[in-house]
Protein backbone atom coordinates (compact mmCIF):
# COMPACT_ATOMS: atom_id res chain seq x y z
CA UNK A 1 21.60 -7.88 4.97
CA UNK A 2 19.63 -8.31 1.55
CA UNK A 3 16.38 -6.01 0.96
CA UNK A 4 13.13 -7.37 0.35
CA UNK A 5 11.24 -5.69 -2.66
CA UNK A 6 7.78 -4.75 -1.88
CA UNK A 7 5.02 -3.73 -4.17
CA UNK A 8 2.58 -1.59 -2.79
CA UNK A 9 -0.51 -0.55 -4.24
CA UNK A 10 -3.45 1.16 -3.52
CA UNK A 11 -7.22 2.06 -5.02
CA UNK A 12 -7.71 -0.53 -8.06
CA UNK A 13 -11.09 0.04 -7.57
CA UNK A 14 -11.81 -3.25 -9.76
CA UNK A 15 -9.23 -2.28 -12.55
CA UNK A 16 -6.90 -4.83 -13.17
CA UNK A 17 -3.82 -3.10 -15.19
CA UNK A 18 -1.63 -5.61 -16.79
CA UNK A 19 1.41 -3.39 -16.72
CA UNK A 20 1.12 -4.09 -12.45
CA UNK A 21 2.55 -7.67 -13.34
CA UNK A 22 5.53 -6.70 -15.11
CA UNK A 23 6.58 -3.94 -12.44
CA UNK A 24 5.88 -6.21 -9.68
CA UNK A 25 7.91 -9.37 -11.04
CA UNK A 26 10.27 -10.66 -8.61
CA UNK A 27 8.68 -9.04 -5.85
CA UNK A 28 8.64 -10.87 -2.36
CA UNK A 29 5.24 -9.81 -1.31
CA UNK A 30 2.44 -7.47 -2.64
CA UNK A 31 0.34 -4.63 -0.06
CA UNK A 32 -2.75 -3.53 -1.40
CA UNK A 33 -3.74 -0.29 0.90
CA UNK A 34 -7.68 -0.66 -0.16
CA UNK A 35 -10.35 0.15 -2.47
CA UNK A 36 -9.15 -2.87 -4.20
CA UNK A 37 -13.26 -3.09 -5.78
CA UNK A 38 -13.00 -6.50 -7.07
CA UNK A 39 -11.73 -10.23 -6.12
CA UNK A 40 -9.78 -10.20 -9.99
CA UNK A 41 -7.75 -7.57 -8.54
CA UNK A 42 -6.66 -9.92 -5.98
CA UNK A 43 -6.48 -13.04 -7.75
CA UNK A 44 -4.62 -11.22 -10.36
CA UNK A 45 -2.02 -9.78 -7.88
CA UNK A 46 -1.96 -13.33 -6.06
CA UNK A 47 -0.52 -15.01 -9.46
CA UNK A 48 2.26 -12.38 -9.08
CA UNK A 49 3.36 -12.59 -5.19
CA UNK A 50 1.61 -13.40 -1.25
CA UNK A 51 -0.70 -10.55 -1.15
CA UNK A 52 -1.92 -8.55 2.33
CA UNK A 53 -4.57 -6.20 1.84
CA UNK A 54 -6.92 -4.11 3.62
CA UNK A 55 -10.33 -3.58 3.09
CA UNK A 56 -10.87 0.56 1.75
CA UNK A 57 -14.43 2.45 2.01
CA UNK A 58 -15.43 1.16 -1.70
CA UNK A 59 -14.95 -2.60 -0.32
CA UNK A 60 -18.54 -3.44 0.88
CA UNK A 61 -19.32 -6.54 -0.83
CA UNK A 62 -19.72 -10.08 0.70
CA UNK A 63 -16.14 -11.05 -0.10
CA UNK A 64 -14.36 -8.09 1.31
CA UNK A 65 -15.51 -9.04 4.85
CA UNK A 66 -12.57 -11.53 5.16
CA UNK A 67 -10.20 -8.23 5.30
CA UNK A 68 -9.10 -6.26 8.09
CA UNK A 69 -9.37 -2.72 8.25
CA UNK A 70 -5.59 -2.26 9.15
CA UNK A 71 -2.57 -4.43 9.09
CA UNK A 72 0.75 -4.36 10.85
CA UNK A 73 3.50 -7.01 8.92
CA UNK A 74 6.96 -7.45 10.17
CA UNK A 75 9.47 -7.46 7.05
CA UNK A 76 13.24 -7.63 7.51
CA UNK A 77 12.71 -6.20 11.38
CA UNK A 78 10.65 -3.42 10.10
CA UNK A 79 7.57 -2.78 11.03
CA UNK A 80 4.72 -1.60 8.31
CA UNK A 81 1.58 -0.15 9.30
CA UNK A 82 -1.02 -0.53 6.49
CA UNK A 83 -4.35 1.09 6.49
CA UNK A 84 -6.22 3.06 3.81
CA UNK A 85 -6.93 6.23 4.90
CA UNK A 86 -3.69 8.30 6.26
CA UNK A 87 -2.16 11.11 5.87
CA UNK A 88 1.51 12.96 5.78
CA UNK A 89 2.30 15.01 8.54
CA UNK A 90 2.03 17.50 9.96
CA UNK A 91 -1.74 16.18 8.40
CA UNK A 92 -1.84 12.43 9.73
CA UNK A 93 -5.04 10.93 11.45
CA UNK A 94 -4.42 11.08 15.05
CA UNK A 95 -6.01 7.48 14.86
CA UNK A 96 -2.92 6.55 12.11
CA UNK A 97 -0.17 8.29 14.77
CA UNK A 98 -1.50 6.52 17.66
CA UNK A 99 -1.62 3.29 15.68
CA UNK A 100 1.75 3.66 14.56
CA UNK A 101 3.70 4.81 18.06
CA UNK A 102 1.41 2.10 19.40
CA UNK A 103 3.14 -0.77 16.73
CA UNK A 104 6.29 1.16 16.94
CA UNK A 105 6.03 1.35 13.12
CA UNK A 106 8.58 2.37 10.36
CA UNK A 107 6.41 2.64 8.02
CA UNK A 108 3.06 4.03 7.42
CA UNK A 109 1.28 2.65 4.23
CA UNK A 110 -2.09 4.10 3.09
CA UNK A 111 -4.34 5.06 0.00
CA UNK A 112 -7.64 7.03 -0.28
CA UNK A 113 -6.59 10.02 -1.64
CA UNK A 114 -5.00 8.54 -5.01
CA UNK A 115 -1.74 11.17 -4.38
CA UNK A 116 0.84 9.02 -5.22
CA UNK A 117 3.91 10.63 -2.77
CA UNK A 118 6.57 9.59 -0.14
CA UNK A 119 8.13 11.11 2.43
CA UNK A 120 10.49 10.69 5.31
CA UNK A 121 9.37 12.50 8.90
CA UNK A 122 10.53 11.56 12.47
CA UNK A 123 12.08 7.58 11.50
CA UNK A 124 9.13 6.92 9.60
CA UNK A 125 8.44 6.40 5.81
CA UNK A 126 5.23 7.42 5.16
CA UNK A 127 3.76 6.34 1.60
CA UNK A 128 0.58 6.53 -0.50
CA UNK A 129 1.21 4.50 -3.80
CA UNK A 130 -1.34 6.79 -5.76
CA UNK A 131 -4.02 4.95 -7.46
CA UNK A 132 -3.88 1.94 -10.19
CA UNK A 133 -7.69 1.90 -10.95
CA UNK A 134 -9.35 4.48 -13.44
CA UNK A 135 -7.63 7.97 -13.33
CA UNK A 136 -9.43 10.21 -11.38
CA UNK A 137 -8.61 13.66 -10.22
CA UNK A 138 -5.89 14.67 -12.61
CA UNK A 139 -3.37 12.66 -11.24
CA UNK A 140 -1.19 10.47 -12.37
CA UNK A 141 -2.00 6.28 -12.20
CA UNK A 142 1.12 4.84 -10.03
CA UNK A 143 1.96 2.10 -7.86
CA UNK A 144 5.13 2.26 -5.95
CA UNK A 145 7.91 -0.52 -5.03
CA UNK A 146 9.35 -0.39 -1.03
CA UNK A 147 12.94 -1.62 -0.82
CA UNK A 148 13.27 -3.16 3.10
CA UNK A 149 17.05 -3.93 4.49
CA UNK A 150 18.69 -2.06 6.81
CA UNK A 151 16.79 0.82 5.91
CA UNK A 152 13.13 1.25 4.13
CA UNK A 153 13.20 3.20 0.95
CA UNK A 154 10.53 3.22 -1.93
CA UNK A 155 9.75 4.94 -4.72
CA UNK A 156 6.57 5.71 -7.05
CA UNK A 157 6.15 4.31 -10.13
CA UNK A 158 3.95 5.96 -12.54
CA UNK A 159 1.78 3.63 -14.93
């Protein structure tokens, strides 16, 4: 079985980094985890790959009421649970772990707390891309790319 390639982002919050486009080329589909902050962001992402995004707690304006709040995609018989606030365990939202034993999700995709980190815990990959928009909190700008086949990896990609 061939992998799909995956970029995942998270928290542009309206900053549109130009080096997103050259680790994202060739990707099969972009997932932007919220607090995306502008419609560039998406248009910009768009011209790269099919985009799926959720809406984050900065997306308030008049455009972002087209997103959903959560998203569950199917990729290579995987199942990804998007959302932008999670957490990794033993720290996740009880909303997040019923949503995910609910979609019977490999995956759990989320942003909010710009910590760019994965980790593998009970059959389920649970990653935050860390944050592409304005550096904040002393931590490093990232965006990660998800490898889907037989099994999900992904790793963080610091910008």
């Amino acid at each position: 079985m061939n992998s799909i390639r995956l970029g995942i982002i998270s928290d542009t919050h309206g900053l549109w980094d130009p080096q997103v486009a050259d680790v994202f080329a060739g990707v099969a589909r972009i997932l932007h985890a919220g607090d995306i902050g502008s419609l560039e962001v998406l248009e910009a992402l768009e011209a790269i790959a099919p985009v799926t995004a959720v809406r984050g707690n900065v997306d308030v304006e008049a455009w972002c009421e087209r997103l959903p709040e959560s998203a569950c995609l199917e990729v290579g018989g995987h199942r990804l649970w998007m959302t932008h606030v999670g957490g990794f365990p033993p720290k996740v939202p009880e909303a997040l772990e019923k949503n995910l034993r609910e979609a019977a999700a490999n995956a759990a995709i989320f942003g909010h707390s710009h910590e760019p980190r994965v980790e593998n815990q009970g059959g389920v990959l649970y990653l935050n891309p860390g944050s592409a928009g304005p550096q904040r909190f002393h931590l490093p700008r990232a965006v990660a790319l998800m490898e889907v086949g037989e099994q999900i990896s992904a790793r963080i990609v610091l910008l």
